[in-house]
Protein backbone atom coordinates (compact mmCIF):
# COMPACT_ATOMS: atom_id res chain seq x y z
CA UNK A 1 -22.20 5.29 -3.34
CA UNK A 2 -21.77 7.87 -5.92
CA UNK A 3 -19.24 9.16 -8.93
CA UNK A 4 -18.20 12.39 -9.94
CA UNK A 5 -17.77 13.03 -14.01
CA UNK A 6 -15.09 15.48 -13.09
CA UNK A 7 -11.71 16.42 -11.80
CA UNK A 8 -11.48 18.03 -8.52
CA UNK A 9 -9.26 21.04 -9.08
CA UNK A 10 -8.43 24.12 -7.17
CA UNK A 11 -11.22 23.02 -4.49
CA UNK A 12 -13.89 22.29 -7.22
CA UNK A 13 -15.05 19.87 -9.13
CA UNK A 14 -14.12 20.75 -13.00
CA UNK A 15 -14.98 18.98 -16.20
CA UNK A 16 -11.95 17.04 -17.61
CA UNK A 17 -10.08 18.30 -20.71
CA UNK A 18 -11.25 15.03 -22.71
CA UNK A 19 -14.90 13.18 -22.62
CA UNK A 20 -13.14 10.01 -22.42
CA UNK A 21 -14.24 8.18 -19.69
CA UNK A 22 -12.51 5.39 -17.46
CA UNK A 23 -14.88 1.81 -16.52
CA UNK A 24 -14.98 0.61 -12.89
CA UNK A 25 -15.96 -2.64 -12.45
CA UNK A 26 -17.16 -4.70 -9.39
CA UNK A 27 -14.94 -7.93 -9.44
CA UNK A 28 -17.54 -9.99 -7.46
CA UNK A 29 -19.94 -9.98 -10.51
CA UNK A 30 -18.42 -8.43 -13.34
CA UNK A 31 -20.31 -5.53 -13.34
CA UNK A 32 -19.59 -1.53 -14.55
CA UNK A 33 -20.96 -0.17 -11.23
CA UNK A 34 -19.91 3.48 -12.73
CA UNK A 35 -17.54 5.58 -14.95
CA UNK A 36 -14.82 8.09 -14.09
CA UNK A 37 -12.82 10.59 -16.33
CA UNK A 38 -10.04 9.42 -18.28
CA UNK A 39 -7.57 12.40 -17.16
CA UNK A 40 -4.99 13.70 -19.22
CA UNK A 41 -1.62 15.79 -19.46
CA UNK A 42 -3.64 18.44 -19.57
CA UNK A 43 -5.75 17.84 -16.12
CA UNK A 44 -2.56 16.76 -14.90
CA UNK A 45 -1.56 20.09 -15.89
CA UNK A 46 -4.00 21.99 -14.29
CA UNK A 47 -4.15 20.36 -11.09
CA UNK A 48 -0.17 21.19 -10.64
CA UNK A 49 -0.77 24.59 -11.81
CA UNK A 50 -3.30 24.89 -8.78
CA UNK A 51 -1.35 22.83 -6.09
CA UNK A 52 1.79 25.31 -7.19
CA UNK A 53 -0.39 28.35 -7.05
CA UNK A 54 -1.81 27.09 -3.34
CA UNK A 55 1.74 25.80 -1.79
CA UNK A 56 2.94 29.10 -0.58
CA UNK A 57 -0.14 29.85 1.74
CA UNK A 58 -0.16 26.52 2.57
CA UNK A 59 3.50 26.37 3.36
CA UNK A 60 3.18 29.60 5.46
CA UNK A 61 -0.21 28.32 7.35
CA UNK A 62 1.11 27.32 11.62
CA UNK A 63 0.95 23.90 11.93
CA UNK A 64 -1.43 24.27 14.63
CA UNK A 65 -4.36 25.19 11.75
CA UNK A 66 -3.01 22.76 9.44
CA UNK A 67 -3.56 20.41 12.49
CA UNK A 68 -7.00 21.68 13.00
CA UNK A 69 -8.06 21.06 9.21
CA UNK A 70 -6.33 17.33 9.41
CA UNK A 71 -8.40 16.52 12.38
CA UNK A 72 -11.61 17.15 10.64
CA UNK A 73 -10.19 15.13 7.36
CA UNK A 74 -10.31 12.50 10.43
CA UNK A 75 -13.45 13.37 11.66
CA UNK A 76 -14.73 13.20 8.12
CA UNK A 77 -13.29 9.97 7.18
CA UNK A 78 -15.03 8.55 10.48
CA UNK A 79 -18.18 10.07 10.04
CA UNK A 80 -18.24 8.23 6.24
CA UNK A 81 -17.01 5.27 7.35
CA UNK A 82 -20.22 2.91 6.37
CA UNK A 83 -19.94 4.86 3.17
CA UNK A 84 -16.41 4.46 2.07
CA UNK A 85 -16.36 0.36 3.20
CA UNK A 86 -19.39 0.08 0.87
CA UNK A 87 -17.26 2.02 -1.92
CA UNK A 88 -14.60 -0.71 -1.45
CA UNK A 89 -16.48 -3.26 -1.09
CA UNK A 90 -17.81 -2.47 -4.28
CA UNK A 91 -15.12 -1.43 -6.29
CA UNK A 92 -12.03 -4.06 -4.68
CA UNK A 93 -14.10 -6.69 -3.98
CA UNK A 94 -13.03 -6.48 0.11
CA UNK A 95 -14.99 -8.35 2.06
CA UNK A 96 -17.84 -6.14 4.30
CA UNK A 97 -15.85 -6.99 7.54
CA UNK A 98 -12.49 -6.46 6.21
CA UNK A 99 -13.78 -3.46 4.02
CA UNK A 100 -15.23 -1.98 7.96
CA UNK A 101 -12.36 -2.47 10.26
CA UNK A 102 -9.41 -2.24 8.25
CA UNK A 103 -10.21 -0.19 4.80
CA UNK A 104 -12.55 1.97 6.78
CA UNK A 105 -11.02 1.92 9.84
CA UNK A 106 -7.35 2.31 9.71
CA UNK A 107 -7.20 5.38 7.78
CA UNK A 108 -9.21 7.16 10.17
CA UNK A 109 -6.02 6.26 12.71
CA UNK A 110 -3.80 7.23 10.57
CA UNK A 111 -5.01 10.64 9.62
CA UNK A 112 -5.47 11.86 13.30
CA UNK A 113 -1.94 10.63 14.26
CA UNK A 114 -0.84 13.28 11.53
CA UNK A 115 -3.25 15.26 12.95
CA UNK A 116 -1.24 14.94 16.33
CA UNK A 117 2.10 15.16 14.36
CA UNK A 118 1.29 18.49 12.70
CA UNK A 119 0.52 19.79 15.71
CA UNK A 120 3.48 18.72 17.90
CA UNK A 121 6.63 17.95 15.42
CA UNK A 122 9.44 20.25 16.06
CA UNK A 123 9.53 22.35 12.89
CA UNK A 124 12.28 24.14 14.10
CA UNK A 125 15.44 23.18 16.45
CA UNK A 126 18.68 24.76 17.62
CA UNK A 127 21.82 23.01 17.25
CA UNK A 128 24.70 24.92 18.45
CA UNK A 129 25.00 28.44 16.82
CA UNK A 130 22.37 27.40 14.07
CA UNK A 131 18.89 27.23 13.87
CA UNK A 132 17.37 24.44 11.58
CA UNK A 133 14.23 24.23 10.24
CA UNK A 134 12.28 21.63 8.11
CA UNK A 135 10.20 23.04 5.53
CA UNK A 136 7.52 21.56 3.33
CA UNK A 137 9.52 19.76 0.00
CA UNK A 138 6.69 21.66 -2.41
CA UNK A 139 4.34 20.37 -4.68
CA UNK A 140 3.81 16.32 -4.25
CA UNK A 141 2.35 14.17 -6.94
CA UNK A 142 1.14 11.15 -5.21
CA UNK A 143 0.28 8.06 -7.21
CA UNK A 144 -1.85 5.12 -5.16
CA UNK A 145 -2.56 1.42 -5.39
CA UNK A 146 -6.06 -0.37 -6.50
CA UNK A 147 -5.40 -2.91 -2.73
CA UNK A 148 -5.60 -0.84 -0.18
CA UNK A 149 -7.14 2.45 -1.65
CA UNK A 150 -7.91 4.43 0.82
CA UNK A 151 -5.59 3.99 3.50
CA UNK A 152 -2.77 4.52 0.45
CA UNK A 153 -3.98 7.78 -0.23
CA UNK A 154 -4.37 8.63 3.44
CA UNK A 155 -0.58 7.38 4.22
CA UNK A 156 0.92 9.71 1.49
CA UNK A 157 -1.56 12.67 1.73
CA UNK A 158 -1.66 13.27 5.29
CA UNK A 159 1.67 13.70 5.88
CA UNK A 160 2.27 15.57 2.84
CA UNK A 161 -0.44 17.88 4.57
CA UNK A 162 0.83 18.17 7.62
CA UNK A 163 4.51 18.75 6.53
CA UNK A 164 3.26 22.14 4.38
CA UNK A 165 3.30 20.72 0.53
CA UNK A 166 0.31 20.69 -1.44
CA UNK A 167 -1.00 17.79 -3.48
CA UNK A 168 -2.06 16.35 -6.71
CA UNK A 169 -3.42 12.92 -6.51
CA UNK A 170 -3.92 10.00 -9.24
CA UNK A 171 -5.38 6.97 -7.86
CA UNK A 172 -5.44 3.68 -9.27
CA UNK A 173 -7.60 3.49 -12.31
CA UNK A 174 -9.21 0.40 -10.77
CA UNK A 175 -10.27 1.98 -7.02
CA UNK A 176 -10.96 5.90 -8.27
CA UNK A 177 -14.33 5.53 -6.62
CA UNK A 178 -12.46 6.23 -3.00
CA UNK A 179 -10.48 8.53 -4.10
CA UNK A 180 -13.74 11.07 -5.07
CA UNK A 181 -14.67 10.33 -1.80
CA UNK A 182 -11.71 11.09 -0.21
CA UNK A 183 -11.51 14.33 -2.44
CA UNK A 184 -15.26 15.28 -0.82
CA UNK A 185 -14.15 14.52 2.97
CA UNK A 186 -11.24 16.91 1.92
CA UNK A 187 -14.02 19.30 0.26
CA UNK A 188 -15.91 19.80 3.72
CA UNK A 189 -13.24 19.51 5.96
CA UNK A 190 -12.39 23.31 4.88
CA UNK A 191 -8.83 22.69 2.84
CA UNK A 192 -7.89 25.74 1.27
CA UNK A 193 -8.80 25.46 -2.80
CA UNK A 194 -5.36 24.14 -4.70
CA UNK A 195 -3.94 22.11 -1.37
CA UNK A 196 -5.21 19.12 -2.57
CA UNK A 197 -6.45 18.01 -5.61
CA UNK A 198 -7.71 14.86 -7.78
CA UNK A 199 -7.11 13.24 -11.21
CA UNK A 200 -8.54 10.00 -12.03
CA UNK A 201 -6.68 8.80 -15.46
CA UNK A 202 -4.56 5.66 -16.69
CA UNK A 203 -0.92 5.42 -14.96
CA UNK A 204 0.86 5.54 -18.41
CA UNK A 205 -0.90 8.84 -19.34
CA UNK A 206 -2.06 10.67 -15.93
CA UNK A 207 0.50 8.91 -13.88
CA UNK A 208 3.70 9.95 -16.47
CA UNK A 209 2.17 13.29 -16.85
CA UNK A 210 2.24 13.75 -12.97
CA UNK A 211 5.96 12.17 -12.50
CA UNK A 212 7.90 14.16 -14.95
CA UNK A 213 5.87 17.69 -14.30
CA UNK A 214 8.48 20.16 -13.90
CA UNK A 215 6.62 21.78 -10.95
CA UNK A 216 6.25 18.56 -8.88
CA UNK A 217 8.66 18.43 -6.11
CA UNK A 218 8.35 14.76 -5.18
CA UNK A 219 6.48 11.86 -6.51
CA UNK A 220 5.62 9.03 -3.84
CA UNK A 221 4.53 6.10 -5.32
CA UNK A 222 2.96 2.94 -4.53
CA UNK A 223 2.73 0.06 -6.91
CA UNK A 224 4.90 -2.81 -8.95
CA UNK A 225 9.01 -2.31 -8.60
CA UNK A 226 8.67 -2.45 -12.37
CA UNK A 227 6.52 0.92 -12.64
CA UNK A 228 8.63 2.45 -9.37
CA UNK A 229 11.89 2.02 -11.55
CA UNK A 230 10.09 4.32 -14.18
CA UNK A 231 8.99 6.88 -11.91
CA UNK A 232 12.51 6.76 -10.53
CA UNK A 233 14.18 7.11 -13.89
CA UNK A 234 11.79 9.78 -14.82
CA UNK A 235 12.10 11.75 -11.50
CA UNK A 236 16.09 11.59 -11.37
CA UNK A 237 16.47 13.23 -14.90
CA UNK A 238 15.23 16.37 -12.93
CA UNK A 239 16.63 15.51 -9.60
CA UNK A 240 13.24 15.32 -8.24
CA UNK A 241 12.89 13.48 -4.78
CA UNK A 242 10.84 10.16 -4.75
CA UNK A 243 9.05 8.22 -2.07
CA UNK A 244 8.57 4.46 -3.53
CA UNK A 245 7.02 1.70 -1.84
CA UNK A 246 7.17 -1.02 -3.48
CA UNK A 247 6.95 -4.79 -4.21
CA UNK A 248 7.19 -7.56 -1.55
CA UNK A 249 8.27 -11.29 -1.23
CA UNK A 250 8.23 -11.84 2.77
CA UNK A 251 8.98 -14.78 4.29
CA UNK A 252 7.26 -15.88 7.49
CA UNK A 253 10.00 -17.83 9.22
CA UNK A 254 9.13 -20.39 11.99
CA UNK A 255 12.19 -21.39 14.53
CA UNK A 256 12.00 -24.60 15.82
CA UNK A 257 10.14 -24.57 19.67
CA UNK A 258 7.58 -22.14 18.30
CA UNK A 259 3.95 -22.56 18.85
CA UNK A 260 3.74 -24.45 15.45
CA UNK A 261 0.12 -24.39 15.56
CA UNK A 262 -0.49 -20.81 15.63
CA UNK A 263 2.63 -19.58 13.41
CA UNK A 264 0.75 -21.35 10.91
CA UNK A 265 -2.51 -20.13 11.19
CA UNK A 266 -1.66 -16.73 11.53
CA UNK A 267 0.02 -17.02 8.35
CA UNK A 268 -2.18 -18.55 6.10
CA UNK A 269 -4.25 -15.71 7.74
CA UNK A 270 -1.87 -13.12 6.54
CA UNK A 271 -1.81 -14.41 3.30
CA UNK A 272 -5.86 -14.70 2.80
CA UNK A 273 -6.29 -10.90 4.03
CA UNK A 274 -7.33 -8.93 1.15
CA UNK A 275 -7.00 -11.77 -1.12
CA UNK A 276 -3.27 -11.96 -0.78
CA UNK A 277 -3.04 -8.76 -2.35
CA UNK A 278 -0.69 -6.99 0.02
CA UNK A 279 2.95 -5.86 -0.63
CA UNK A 280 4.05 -7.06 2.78
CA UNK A 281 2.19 -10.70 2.56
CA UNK A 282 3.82 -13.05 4.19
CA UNK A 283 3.69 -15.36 1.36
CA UNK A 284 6.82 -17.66 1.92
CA UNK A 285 6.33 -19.63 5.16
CA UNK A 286 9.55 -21.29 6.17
CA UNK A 287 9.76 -24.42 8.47
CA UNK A 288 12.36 -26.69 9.84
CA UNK A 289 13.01 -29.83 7.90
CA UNK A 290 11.65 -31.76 10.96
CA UNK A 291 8.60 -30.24 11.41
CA UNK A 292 7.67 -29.44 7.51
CA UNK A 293 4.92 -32.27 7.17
CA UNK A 294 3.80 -31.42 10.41
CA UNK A 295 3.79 -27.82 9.34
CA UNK A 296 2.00 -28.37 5.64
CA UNK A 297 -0.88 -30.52 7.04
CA UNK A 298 -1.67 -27.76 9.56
CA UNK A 299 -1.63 -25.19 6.27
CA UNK A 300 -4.12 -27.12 4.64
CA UNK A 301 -6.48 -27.30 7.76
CA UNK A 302 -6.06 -23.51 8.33
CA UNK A 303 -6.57 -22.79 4.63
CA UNK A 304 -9.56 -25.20 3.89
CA UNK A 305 -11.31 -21.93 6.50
CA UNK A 306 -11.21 -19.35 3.69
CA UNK A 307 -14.15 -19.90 1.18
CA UNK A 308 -14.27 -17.88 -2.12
CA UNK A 309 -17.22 -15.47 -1.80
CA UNK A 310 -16.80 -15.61 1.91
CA UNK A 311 -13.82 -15.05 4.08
CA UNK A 312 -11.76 -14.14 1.03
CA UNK A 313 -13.23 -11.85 -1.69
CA UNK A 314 -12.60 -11.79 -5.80
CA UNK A 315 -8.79 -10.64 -7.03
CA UNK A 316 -9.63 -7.01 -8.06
CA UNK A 317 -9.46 -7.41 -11.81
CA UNK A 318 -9.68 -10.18 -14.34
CA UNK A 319 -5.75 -9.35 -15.59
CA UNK A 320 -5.14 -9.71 -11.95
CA UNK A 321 -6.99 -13.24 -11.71
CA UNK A 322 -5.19 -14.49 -15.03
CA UNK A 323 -1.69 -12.92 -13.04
CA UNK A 324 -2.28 -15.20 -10.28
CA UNK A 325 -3.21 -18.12 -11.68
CA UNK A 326 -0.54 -17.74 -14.47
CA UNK A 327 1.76 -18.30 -11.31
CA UNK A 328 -0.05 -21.05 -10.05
CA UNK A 329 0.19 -23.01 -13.04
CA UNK A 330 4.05 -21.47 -13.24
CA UNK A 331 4.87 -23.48 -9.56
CA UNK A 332 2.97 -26.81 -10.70
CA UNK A 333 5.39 -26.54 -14.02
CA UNK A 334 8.96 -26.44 -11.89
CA UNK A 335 7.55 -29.03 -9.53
CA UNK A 336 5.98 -27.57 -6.33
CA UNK A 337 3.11 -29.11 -5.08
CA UNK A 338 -0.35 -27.79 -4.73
CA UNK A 339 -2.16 -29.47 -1.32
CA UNK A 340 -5.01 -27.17 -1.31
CA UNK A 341 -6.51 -24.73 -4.24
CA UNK A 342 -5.22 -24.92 -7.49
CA UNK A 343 -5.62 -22.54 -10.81
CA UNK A 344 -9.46 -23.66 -11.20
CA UNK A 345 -12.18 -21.21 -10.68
CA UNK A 346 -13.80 -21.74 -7.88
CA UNK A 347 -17.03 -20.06 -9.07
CA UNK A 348 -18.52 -19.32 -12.00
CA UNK A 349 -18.55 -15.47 -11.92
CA UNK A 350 -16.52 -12.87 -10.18
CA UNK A 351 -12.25 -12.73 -10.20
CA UNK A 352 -11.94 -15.51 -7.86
CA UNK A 353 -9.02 -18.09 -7.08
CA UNK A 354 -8.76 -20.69 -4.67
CA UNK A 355 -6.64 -20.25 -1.95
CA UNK A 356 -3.62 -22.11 -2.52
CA UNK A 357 -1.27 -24.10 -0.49
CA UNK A 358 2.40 -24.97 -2.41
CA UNK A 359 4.64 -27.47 -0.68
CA UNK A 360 7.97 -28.60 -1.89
CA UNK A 361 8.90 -25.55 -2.83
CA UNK A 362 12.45 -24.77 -3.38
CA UNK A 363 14.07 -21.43 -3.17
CA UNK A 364 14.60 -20.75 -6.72
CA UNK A 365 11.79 -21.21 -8.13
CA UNK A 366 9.42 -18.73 -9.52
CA UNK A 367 6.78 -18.78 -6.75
CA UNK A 368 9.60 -18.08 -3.99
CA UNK A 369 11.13 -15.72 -6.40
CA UNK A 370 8.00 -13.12 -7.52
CA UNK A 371 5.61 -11.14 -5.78
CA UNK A 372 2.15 -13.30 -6.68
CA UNK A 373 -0.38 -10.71 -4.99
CA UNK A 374 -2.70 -13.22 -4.69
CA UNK A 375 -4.07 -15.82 -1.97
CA UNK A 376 -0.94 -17.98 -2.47
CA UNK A 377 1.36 -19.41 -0.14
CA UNK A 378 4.42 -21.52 -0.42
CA UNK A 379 6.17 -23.53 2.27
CA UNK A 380 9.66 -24.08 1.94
CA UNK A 381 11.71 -26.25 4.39
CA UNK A 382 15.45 -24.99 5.37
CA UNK A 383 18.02 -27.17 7.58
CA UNK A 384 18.97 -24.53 10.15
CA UNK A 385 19.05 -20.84 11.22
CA UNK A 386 21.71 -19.78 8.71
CA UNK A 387 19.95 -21.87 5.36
CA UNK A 388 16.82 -19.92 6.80
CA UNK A 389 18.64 -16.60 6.98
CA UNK A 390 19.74 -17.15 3.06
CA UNK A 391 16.26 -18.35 1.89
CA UNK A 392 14.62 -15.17 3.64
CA UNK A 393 17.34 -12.78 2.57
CA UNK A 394 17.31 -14.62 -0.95
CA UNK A 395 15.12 -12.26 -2.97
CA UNK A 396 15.44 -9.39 -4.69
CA UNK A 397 12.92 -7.66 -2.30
CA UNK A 398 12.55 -6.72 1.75
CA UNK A 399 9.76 -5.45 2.97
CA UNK A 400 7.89 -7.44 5.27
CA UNK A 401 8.51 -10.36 7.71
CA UNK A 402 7.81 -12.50 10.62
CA UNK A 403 9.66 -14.89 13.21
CA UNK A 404 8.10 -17.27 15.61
CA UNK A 405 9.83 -18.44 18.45
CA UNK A 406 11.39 -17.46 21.91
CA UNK A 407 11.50 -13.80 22.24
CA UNK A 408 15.19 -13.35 22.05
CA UNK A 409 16.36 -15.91 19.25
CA UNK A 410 13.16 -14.26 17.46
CA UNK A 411 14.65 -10.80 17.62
CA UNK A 412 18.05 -12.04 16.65
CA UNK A 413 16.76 -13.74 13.51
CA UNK A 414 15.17 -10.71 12.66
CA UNK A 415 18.10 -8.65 13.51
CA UNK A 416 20.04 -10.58 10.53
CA UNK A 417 16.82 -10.17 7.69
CA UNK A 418 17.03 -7.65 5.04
CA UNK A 419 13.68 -6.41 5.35
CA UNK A 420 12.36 -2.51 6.39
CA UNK A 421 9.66 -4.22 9.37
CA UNK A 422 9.27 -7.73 11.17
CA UNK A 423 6.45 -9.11 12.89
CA UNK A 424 7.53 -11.33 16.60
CA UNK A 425 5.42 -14.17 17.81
CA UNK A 426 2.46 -11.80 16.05
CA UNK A 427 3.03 -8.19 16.83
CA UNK A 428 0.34 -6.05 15.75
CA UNK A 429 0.24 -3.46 13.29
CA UNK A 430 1.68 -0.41 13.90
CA UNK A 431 0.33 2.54 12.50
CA UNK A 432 2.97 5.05 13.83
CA UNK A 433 6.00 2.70 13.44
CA UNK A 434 7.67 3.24 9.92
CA UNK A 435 7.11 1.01 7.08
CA UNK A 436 8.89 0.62 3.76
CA UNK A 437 11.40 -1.70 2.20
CA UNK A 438 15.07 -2.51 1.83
CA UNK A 439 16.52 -3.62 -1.72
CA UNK A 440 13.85 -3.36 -4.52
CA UNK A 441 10.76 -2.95 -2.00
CA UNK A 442 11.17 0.85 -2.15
CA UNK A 443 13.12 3.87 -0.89
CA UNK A 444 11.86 5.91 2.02
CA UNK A 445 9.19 5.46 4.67
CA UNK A 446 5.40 5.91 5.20
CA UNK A 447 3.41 6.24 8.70
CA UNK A 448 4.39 7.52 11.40
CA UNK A 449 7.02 10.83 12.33
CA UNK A 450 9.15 8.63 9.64
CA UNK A 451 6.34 9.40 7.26
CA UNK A 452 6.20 13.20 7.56
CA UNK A 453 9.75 13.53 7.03
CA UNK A 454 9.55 11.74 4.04
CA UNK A 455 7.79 15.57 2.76
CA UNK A 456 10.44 17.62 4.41
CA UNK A 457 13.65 19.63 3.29
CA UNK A 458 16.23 21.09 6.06
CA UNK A 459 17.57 24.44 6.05
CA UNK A 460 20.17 25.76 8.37
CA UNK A 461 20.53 29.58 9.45
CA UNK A 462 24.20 30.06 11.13
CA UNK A 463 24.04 32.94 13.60
């Protein structure tokens, strides 16, 4: 694992404008594993300057050779792979397995199905007497999350790639370690210098500096609905487009006649992945009123699986740890209660919490209200279909799901749920089916064809 003490800029690395300097930390031990530049408005600055400079060639480069250069960003990413689930491990606090299949792993799907995309999208159509074409947006200023690092950064950069725009990346102060990575994959893949480019920096200096450049096109952003409402505020003042993806309350809804057993597993399971710390986490599981003790004493079997240190790694930061168990403490105080973890650490160094089981949860409270992004879980109990449709629907956000039970009332259920993707019975993850929010989980879609038109504009020639 290494660091870079610069800025990688018009396809080099280049000092940064200040000698301020950025600490990562490895939240298993506590440890400053290495240090990163503190980018300003200035490196902001410059990296636009070199993304605007490189966006017509780009633009004007056949799909099939920007195809060519994505599939050895794949190749690349693959060939690294040992290397960049260390670099997680490391930095997030990911588990080695988890860090290997999924933080590893998935982006290395992801950029060769916008490797296929670039190569086989219809740029160009003919509808009646017109001919329309979609054309790369321009210069995107992409802005990624410390949870999943990598396979953020992949999601928003390959498609902005393969769609023709150029990019300027700021990662999450806490994860910049992939990112420089990802930059040197990008480096010997064979980019051209200025299509994509790095600052590391804090979100309320690099990050504001990126959203409000007047030569940024678009600004897709991953993160907390709070920040996304900035970024939106700041982009509309210029009518600038925006790709958000944001927060996430999901409720995991289990219809009565489904394999109790298993709903519940798989959802404590979803929960402990990554430490909670997904957007989409199903972290509201929702059972019938006659099968909620049933349901609760199966949670705390399934949970009792996922030791600290083990199966479920450190929260990736200590304000994160004190976020989380500031909730716990928050659902003991309105009257949930806990039947497995609590707010106590569970070891004596590292960002660890105890997974934690609420029952008796009811739907207002806080901890069915706010996105927790931690290995928390609260079970609610509803009366029938419709009290479950309001409980699910019953939050500001909508991006994630999941309903057990026979195929067909399953799909109607999630038919009726405000929410951009829903999991049946335990569908697998779909790396080419769209996924983004409804409400205040985001606007616009990533993965997929969905995701590359997120980074296109349509123009029309009448003939």
């Amino acid at each position: 694992m290494k660091s870079h003490d610069a800025m990688y800029i018009g396809g080099e690395w280049r000092p940064a404008a200040s000698p301020e300097t950025l600490p990562v930390v490895n939240p298993a031990d506590e440890q400053v594993i290495a240090h990163v530049p503190a980018g300003s408005a200035e490196d902001v600055d410059a990296a636009v300057r070199a993304a605007r400079a490189a966006f017509p060639g780009w633009a004007a480069t056949p799909p099939a050779e920007r195809a060519k250069l994505l599939g050895a960003l794949r190749d690349g990413l693959a060939a690294r792979a040992e290397e960049i689930a260390a670099t997680v491990t490391a930095e997030l606090g990911a588990p080695p397995q988890l860090a290997a299949a999924v933080h590893a792993g998935l982006p290395v799907a992801v950029a060769g199905s916008y490797a296929d995309l670039a190569a086989t999208h219809p740029f160009e159509e003919k509808v009646g007497n017109s001919t329309v074409y979609s054309e790369p947006v321009g210069v995107v200023g992409a802005i990624t999350p410390w949870n999943y690092p990598l396979h953020q950064i992949v999601a928003k950069v390959a498609p902005a790639l393969a769609a023709g725009c150029t990019v300027v990346l700021k990662p999450a102060e806490d994860t910049p370690l992939t990112a420089q990575l990802f930059a040197d994959v990008v480096d010997a893949a064979g980019f051209p210098a200025g299509v994509f480019n790095l600052v590391t920096g804090l979100g309320p200096v690099a990050g504001q500096a990126l959203a409000e450049h007047a030569d940024v096109d678009l600004v897709s952003f991953t993160g907390s609905t709070a920040v996304g409402k900035r970024i939106g505020a700041l982009a509309g003042g210029a009518v600038k487009r925006v790709a958000l993806e944001l927060g996430g309350k999901s409720a995991n809804v289990i219809l009565p006649g489904a394999d109790l057993g298993k709903a519940v597993a798989v959802g404590i399971a979803n929960v402990m992945s990554n430490s909670g710390q997904t957007c989409s986490a199903w972290t509201r599981m929702l059972v019938h009123r006659d099968q909620y003790d049933e349901a609760v004493a199966l949670a705390v079997e399934a949970v009792a699986k996922y030791v600290p240190g083990e199966r479920v790694g450190p929260l990736v930061s200590a304000k994160q740890l004190q976020r989380v168990r500031g909730y716990i403490e928050k659902g003991v105080e309105e009257g949930a209660r806990v039947v497995a973890g609590g707010a106590e650490a569970p070891r004596e160094t590292g960002y660890y919490v105890s997974p934690t089981v609420f029952a008796d949860v009811t739907r207002e409270m806080t901890i069915a209200q706010e996105e927790i992004f931690g290995p928390v879980v609260s079970i609610l109990r509803y009366e029938d279909e419709d009290d479950a449709l309001a409980i699910a629907n019953g939050t500001v956000y909508g991006l994630g799901g999941a309903v057990w039970g026979a195929p067909d009332e399953a799909v109607a259920f999630a038919r009726r749920m405000d929410t951009g993707q829903v999991d049946i019975n335990g569908g697998r993850f779909n790396p080419l089916a769209p996924f983004g929010g409804y409400k205040q989980s985001g606007v616009g879609r990533e993965l997929g064809a969905h995701g590359l038109s997120e980074y296109l504009q349509t123009k029309s020639l009448q003939f």
